[in-house]
PDB file of N, CA and C in Angstrom:
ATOM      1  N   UNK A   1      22.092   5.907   8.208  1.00  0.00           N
ATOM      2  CA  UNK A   1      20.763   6.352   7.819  1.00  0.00           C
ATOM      3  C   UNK A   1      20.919   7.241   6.589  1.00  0.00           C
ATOM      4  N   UNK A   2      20.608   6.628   5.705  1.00  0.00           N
ATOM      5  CA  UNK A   2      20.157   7.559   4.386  1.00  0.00           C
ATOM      6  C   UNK A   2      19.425   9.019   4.553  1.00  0.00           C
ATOM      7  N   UNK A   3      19.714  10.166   3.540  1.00  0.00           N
ATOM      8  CA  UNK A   3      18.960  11.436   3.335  1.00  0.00           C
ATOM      9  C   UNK A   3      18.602  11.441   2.197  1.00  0.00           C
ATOM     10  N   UNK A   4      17.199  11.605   1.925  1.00  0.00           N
ATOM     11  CA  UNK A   4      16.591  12.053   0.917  1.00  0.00           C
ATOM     12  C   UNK A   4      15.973  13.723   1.022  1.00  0.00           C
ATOM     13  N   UNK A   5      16.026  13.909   0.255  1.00  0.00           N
ATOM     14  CA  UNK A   5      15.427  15.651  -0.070  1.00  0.00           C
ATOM     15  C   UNK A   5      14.299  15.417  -1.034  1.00  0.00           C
ATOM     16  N   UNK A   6      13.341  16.424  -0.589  1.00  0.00           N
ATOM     17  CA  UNK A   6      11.432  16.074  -1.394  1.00  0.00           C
ATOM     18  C   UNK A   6      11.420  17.798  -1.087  1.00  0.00           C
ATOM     19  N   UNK A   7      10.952  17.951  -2.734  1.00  0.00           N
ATOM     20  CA  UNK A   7      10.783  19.215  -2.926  1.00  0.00           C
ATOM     21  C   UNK A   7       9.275  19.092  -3.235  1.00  0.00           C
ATOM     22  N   UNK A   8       8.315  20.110  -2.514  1.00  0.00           N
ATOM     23  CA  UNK A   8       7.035  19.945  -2.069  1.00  0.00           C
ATOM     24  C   UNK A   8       6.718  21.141  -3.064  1.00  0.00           C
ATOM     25  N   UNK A   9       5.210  21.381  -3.113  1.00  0.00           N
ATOM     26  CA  UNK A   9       4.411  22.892  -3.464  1.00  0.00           C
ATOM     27  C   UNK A   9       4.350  22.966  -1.810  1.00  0.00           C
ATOM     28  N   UNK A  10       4.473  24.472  -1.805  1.00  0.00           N
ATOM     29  CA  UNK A  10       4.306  25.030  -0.290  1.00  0.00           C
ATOM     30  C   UNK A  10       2.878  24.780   0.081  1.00  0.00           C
ATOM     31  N   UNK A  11       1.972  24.604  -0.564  1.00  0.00           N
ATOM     32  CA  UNK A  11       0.974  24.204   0.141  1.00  0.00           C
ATOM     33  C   UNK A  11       0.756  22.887   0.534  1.00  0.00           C
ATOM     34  N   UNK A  12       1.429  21.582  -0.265  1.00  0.00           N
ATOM     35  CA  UNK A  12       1.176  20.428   0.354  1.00  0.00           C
ATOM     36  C   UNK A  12       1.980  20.666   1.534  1.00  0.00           C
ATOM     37  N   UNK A  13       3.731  21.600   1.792  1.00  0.00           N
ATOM     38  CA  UNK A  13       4.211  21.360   2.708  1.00  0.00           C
ATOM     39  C   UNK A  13       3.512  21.717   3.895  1.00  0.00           C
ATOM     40  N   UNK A  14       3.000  22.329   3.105  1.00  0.00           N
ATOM     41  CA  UNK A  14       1.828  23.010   4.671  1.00  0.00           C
ATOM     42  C   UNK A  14       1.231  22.135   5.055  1.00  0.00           C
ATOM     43  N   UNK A  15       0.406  21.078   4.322  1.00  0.00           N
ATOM     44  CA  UNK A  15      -0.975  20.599   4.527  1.00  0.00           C
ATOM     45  C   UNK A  15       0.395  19.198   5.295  1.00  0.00           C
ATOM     46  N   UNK A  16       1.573  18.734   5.138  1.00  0.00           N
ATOM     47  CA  UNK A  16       1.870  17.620   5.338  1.00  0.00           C
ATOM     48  C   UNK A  16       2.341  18.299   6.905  1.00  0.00           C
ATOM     49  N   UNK A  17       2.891  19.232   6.952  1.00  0.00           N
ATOM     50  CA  UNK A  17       3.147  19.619   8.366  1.00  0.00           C
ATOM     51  C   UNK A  17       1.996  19.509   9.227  1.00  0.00           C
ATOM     52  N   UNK A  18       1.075  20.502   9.185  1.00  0.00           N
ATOM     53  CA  UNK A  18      -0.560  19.925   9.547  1.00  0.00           C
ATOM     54  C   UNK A  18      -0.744  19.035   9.945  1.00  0.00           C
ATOM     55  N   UNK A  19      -0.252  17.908   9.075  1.00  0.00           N
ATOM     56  CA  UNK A  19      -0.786  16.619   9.925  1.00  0.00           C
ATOM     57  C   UNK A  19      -0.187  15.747  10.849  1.00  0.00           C
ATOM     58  N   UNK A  20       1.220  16.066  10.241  1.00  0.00           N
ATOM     59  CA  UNK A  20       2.703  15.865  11.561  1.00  0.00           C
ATOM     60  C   UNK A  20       2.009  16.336  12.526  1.00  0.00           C
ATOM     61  N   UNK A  21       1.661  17.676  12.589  1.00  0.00           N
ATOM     62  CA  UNK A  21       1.662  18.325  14.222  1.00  0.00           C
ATOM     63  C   UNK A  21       0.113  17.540  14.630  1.00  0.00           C
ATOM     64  N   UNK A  22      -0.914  17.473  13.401  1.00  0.00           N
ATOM     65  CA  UNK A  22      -1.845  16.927  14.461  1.00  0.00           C
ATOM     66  C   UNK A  22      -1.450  15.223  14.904  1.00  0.00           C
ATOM     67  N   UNK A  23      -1.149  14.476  14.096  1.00  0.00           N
ATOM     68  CA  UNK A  23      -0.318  13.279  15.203  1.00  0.00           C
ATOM     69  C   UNK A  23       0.472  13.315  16.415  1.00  0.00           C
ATOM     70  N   UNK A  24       1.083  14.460  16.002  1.00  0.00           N
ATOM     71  CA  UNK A  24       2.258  14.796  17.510  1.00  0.00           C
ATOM     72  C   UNK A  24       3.163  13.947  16.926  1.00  0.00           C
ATOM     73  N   UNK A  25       3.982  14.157  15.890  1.00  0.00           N
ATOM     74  CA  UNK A  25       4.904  13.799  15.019  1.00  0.00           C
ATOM     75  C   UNK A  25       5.990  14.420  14.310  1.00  0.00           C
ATOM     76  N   UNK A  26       6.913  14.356  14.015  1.00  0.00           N
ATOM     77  CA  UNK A  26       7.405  14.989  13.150  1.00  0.00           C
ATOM     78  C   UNK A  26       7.255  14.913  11.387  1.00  0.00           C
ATOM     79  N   UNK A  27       8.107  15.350  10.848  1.00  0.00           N
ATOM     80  CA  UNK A  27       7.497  15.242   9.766  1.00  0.00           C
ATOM     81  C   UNK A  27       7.980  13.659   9.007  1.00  0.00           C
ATOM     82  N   UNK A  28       9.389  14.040   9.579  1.00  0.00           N
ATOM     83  CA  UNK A  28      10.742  12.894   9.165  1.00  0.00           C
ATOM     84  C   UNK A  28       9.548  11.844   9.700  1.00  0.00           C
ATOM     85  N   UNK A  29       9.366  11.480  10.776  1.00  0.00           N
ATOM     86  CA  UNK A  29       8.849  10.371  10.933  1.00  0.00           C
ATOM     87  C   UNK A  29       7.707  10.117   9.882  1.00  0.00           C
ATOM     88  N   UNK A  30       6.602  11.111  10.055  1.00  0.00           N
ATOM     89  CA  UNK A  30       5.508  10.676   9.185  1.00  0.00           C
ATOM     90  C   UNK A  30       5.900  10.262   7.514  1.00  0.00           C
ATOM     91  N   UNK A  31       6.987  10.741   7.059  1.00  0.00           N
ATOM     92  CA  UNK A  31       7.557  10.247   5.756  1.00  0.00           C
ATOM     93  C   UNK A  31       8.274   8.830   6.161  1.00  0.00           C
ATOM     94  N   UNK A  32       8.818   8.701   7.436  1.00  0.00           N
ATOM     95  CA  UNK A  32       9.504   7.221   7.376  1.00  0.00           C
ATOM     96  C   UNK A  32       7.877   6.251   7.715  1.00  0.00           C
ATOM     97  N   UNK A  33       6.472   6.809   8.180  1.00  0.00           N
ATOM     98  CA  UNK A  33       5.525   5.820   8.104  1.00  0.00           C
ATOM     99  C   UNK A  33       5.178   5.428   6.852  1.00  0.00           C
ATOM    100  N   UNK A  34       4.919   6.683   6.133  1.00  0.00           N
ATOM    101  CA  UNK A  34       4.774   6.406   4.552  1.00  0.00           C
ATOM    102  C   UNK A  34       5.686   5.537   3.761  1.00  0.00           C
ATOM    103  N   UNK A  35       6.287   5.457   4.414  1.00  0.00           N
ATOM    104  CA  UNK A  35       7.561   4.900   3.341  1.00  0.00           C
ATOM    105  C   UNK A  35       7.610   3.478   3.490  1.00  0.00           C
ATOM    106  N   UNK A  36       6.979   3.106   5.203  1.00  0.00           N
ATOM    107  CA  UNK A  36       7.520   2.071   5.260  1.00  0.00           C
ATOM    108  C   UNK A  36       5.762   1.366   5.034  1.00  0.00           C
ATOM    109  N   UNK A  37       4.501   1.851   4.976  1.00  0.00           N
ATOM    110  CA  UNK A  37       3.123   1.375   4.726  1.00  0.00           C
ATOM    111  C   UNK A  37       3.647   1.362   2.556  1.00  0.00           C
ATOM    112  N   UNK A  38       4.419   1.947   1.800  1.00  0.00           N
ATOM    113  CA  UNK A  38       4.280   1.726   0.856  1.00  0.00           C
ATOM    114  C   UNK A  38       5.299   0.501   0.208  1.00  0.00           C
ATOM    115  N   UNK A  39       6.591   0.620   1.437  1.00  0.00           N
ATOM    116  CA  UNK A  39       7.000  -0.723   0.770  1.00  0.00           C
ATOM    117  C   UNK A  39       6.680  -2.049   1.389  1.00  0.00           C
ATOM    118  N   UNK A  40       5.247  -2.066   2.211  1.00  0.00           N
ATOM    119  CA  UNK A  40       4.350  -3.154   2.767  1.00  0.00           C
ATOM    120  C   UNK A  40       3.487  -3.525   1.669  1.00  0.00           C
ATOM    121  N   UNK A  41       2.975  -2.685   1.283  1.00  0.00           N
ATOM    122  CA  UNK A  41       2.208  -2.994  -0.281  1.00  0.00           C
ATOM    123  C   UNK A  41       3.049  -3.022  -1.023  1.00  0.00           C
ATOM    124  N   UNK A  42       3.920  -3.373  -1.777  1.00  0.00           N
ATOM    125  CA  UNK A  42       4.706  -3.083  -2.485  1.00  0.00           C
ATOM    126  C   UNK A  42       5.363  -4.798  -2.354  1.00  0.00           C
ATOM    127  N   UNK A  43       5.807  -5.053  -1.113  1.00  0.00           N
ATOM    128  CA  UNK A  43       5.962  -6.419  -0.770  1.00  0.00           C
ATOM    129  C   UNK A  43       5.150  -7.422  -0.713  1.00  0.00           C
ATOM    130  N   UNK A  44       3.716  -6.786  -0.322  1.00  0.00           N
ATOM    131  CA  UNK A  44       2.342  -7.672  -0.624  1.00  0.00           C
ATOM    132  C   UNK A  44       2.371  -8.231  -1.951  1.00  0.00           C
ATOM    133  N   UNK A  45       2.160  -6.921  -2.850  1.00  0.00           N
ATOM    134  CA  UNK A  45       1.721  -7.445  -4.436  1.00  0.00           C
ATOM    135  C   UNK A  45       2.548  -8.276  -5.003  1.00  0.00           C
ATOM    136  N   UNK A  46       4.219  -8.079  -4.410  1.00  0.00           N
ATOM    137  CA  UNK A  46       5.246  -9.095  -5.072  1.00  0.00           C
ATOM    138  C   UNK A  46       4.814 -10.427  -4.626  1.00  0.00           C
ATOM    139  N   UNK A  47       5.071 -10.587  -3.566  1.00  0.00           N
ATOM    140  CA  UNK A  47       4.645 -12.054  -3.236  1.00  0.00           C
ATOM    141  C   UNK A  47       3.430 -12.722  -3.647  1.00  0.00           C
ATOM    142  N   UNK A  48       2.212 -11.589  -3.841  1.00  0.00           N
ATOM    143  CA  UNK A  48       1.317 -12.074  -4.643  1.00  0.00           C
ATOM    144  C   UNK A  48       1.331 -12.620  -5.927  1.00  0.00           C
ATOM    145  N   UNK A  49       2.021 -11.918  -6.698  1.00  0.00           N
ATOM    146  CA  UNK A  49       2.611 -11.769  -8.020  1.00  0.00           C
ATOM    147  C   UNK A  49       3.301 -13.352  -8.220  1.00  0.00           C
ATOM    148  N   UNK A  50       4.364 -13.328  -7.357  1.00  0.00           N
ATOM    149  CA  UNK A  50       5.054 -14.611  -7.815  1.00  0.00           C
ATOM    150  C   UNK A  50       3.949 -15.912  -6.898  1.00  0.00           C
ATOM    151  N   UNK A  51       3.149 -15.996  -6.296  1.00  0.00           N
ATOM    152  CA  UNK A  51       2.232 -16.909  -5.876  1.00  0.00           C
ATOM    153  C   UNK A  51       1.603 -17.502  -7.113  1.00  0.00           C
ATOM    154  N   UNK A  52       1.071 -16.372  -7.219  1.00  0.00           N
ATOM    155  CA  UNK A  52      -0.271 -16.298  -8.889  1.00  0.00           C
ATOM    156  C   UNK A  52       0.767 -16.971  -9.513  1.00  0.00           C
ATOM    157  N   UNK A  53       2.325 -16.416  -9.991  1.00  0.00           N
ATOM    158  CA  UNK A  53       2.755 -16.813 -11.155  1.00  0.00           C
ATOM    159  C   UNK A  53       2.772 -18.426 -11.257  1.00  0.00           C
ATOM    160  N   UNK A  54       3.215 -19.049  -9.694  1.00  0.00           N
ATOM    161  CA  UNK A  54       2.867 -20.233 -10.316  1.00  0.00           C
ATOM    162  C   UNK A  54       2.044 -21.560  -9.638  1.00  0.00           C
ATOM    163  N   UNK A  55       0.573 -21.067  -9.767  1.00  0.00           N
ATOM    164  CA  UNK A  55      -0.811 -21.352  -9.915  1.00  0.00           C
ATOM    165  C   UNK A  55      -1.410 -21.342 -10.878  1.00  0.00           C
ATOM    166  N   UNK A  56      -2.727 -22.293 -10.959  1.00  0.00           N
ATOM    167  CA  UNK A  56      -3.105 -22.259 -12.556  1.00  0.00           C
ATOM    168  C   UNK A  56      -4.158 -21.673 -12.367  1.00  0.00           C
ATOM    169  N   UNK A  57      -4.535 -21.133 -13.696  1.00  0.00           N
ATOM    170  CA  UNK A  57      -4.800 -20.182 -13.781  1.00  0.00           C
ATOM    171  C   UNK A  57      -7.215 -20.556 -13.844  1.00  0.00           C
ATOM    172  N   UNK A  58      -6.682 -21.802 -14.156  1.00  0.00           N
ATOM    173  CA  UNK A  58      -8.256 -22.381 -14.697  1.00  0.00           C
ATOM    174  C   UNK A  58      -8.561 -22.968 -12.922  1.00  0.00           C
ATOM    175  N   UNK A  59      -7.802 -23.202 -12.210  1.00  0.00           N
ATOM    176  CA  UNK A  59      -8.125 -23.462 -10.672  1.00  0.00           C
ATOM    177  C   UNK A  59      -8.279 -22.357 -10.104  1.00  0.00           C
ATOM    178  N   UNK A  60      -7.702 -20.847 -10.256  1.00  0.00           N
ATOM    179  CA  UNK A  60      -8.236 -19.926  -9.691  1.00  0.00           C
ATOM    180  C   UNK A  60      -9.450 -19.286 -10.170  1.00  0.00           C
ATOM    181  N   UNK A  61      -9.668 -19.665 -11.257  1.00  0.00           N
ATOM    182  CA  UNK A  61     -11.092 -18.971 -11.767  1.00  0.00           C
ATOM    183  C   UNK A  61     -12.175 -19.591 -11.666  1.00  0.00           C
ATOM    184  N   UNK A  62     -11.803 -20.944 -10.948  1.00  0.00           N
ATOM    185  CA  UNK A  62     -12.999 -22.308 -11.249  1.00  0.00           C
ATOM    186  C   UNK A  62     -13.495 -22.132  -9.376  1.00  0.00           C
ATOM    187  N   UNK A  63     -12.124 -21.506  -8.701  1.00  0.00           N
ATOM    188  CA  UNK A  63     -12.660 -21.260  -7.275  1.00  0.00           C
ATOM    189  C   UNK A  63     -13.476 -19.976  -7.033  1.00  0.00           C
ATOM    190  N   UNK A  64     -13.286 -18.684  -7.897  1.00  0.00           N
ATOM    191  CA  UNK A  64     -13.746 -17.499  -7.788  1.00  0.00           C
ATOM    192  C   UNK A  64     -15.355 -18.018  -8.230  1.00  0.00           C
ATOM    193  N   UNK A  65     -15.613 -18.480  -9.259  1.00  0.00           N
ATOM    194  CA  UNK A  65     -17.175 -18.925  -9.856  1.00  0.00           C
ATOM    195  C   UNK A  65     -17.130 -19.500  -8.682  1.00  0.00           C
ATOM    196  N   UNK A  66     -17.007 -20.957  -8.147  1.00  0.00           N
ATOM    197  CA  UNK A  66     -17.165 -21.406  -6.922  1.00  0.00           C
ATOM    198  C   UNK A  66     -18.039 -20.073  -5.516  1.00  0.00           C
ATOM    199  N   UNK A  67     -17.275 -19.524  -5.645  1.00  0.00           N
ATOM    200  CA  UNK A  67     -17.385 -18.577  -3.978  1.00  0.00           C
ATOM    201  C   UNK A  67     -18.724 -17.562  -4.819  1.00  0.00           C
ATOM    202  N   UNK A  68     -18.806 -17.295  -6.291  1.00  0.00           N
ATOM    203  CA  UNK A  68     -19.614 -16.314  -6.481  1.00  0.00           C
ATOM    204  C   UNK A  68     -21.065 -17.241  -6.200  1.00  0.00           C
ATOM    205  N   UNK A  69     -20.636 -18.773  -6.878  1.00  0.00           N
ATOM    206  CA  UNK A  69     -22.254 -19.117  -7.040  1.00  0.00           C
ATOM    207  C   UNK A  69     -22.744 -19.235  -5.739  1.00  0.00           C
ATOM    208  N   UNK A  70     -21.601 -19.569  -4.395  1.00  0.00           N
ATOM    209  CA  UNK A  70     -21.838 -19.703  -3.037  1.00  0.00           C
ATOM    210  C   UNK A  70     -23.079 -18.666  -2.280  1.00  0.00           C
ATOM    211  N   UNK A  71     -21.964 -17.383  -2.713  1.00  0.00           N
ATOM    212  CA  UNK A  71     -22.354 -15.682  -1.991  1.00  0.00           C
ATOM    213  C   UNK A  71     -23.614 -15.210  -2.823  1.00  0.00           C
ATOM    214  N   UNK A  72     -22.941 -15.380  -4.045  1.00  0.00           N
ATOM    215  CA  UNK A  72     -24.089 -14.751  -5.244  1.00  0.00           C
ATOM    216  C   UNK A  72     -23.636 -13.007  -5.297  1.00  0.00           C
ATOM    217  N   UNK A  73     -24.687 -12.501  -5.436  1.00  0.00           N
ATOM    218  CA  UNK A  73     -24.252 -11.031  -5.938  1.00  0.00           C
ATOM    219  C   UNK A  73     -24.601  -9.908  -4.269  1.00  0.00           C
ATOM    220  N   UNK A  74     -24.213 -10.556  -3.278  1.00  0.00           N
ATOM    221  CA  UNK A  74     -24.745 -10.069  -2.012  1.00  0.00           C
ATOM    222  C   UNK A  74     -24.156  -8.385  -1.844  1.00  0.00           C
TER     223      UNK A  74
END
């Protein structure tokens, strides 16, 4: 298991402890949730990224008009 060190302003450390204790958490953990909800997005957008990359580009915009003229401006 890796250590990282995060040097805080004492008031976020405050405000991040705060919320450890109101979960009933520690802190370590609530940084390993963060960590692991940011490299979920992070893995989202890639795979998005290389999806898009190879899709065309006049079929995704010809489906978006599609769904707008569907919905309209609801």
């Amino acid at each position: 298991m890796g250590t990282i060190t995060v040097r805080l302003p004492d008031d976020t450390h405050k405000r991040i402890k705060e919320l450890a204790a109101t979960r009933k958490t520690s802190i370590n953990k609530l940084y390993g949730e963060f960590t692991v909800m940011a490299l979920t997005e992070f893995d989202a957008e890639n795979r998005f990224r290389v999806i898009a990359s190879k899709g065309s580009k006049k079929r995704g915009l010809d489906l978006l008009h599609k769904l707008q003229h569907h919905y309209g401006d609801k």
